[in-house]
C-alpha atoms as a PDB file:
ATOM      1  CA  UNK A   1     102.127  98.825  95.911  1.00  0.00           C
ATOM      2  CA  UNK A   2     102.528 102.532  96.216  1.00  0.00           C
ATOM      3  CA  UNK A   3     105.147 103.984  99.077  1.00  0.00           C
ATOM      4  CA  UNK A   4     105.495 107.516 100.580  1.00  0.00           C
ATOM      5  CA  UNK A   5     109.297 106.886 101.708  1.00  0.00           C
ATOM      6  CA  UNK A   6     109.186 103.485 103.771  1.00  0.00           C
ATOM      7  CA  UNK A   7     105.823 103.335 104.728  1.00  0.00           C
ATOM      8  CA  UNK A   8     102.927 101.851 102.086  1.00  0.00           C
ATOM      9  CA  UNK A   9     100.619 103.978 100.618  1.00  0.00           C
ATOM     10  CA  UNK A  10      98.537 102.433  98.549  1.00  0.00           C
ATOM     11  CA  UNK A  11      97.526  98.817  96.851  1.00  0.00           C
ATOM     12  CA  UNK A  12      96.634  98.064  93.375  1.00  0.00           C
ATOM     13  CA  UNK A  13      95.648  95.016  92.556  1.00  0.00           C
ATOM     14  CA  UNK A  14      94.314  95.216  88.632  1.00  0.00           C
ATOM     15  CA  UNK A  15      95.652  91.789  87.854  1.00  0.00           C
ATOM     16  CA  UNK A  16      93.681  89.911  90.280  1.00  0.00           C
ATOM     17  CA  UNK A  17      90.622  91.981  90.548  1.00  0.00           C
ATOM     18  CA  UNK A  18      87.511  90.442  90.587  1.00  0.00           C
ATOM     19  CA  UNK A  19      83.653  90.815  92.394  1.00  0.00           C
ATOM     20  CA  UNK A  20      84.202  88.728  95.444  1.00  0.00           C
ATOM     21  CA  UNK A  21      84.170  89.817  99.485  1.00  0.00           C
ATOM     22  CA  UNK A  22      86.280  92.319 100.194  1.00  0.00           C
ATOM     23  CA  UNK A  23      88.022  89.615 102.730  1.00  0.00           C
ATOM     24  CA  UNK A  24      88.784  87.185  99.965  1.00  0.00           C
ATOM     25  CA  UNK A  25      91.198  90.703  98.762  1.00  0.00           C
ATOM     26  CA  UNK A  26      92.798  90.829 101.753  1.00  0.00           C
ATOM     27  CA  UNK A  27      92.925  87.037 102.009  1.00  0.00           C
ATOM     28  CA  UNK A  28      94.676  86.982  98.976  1.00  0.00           C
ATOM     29  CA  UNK A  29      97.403  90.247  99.668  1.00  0.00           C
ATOM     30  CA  UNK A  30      98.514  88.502 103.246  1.00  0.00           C
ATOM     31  CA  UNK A  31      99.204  84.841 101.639  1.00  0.00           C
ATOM     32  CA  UNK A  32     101.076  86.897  98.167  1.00  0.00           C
ATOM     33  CA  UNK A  33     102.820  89.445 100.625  1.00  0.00           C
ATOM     34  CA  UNK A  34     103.761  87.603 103.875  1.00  0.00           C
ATOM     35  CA  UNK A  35     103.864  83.967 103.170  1.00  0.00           C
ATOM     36  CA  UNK A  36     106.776  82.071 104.183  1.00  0.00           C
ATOM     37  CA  UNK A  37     108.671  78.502 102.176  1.00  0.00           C
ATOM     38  CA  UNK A  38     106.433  76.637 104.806  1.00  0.00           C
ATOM     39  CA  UNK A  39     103.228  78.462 103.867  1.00  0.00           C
ATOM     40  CA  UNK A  40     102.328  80.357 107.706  1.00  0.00           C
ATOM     41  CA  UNK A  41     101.736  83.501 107.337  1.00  0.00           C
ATOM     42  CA  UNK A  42     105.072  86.128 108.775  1.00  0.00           C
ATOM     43  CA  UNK A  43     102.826  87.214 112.172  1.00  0.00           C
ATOM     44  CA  UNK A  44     104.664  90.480 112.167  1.00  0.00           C
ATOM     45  CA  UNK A  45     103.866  91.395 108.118  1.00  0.00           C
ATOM     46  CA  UNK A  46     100.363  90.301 108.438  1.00  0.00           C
ATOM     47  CA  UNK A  47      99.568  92.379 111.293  1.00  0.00           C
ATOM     48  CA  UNK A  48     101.260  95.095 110.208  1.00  0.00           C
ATOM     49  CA  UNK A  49      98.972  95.037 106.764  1.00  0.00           C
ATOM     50  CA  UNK A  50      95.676  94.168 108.755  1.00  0.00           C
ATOM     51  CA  UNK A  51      96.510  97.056 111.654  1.00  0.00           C
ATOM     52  CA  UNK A  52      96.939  99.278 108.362  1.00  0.00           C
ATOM     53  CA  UNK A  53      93.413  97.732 106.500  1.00  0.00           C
ATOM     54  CA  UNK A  54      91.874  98.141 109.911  1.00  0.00           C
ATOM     55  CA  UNK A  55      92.627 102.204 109.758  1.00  0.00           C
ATOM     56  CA  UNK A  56      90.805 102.400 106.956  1.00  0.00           C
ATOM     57  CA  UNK A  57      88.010  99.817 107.455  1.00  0.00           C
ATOM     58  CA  UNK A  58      87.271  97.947 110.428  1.00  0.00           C
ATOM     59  CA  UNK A  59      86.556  94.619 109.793  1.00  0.00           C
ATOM     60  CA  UNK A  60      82.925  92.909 110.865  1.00  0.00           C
ATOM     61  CA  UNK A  61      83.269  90.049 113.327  1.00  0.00           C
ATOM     62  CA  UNK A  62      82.193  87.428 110.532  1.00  0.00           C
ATOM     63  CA  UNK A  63      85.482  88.846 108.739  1.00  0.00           C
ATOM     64  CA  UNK A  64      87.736  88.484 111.379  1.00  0.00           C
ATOM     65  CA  UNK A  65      86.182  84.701 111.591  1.00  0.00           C
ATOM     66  CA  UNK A  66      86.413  83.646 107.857  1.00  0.00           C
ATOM     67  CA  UNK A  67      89.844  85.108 107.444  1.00  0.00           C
ATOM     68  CA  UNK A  68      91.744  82.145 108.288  1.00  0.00           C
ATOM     69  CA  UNK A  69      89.554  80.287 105.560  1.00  0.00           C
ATOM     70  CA  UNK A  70      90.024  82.715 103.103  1.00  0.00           C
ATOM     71  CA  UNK A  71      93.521  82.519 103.132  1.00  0.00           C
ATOM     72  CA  UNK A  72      93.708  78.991 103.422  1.00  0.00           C
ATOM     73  CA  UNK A  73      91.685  79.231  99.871  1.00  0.00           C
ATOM     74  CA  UNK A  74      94.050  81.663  98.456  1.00  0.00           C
ATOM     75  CA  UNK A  75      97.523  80.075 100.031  1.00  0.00           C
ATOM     76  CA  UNK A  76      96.007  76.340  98.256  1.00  0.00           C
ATOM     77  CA  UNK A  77      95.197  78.589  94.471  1.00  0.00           C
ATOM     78  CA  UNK A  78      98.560  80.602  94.653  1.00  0.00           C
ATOM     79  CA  UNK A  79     100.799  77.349  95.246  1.00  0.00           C
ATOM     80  CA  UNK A  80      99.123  75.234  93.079  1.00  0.00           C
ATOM     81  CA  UNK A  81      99.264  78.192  90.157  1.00  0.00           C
ATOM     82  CA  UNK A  82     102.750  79.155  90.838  1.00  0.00           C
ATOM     83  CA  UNK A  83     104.784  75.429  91.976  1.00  0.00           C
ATOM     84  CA  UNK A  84     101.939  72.794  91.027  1.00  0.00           C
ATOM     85  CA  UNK A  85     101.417  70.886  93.980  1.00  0.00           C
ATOM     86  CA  UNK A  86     104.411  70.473  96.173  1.00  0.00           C
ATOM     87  CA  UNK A  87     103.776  70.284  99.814  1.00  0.00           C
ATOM     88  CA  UNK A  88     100.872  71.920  98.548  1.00  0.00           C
ATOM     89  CA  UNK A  89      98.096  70.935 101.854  1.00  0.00           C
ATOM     90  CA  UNK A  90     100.594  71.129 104.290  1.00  0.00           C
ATOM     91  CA  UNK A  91     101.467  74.713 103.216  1.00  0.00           C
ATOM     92  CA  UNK A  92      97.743  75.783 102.885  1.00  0.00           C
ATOM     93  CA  UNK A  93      97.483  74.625 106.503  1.00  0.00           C
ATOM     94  CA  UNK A  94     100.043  76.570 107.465  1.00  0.00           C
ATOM     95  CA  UNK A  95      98.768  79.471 105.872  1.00  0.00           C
ATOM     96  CA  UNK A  96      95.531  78.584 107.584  1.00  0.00           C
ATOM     97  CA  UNK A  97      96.579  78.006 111.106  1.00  0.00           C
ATOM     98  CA  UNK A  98      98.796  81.170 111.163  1.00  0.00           C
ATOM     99  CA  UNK A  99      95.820  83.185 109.722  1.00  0.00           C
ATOM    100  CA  UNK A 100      93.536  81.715 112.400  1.00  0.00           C
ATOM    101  CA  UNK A 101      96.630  82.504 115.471  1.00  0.00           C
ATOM    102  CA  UNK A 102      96.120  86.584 114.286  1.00  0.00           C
ATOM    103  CA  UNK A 103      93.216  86.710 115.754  1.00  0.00           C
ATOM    104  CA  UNK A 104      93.462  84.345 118.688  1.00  0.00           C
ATOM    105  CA  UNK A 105      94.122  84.994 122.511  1.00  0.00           C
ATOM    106  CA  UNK A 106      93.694  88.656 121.741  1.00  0.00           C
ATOM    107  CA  UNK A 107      92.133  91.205 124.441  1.00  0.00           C
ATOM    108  CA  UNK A 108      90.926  93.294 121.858  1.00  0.00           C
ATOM    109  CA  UNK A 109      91.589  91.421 118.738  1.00  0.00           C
ATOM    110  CA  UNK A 110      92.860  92.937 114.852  1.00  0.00           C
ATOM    111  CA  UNK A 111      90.448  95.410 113.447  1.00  0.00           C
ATOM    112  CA  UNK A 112      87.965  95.490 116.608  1.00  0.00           C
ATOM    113  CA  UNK A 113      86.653  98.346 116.878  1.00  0.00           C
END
């Protein structure tokens, strides 16, 4: 990660990089950057990296909807990978739900155009 004083400027991601939906990325950088001992997502990280995504790309409605699953996916691979499989579906879930509550009860939701 790449900063210009305190604010980000840039990702690089060459260790994980791979041909997959551009979601499953993003998936991936909110569960590595702003998950939490319990797995949920930090609401106030998250949408401070998707309001930042969002400058650069909106995201399409099917996005917005998958999200939650996508991070659910990448929460599950990163715990198992890094602490085997301690509290491992409870956190996942957590990672899920919290996902799911960024976009929820929104008037104009995260990355709407």
């Amino acid at each position: 990660m790449f900063f210009l004083g305190d604010c980000v400027s840039g990702i690089i991601n060459f260790r994980l990089r791979h041909d997959d939906v551009l979601i499953a990325e993003l998936a991936d950088v909110l569960v590595r950057w702003t998950m939490l001992s319990n797995g949920a997502l930090d609401g106030e990280r998250a949408e401070a990296i998707l309001k930042g995504y969002c400058r650069v790309r909106q995201l399409q409605d099917n996005e917005r909807q998958a999200l939650a699953a996508f991070a659910l996916a990448a929460a599950a691979t990163f715990i198992a990978v890094s602490e085997g499989s301690i509290d491992l579906r409870v956190r996942a879930e957590n990672a899920f739900l919290s996902a799911q509550s960024l976009f929820a009860a929104r008037e104009t939701p995260i990355g709407a155009a």
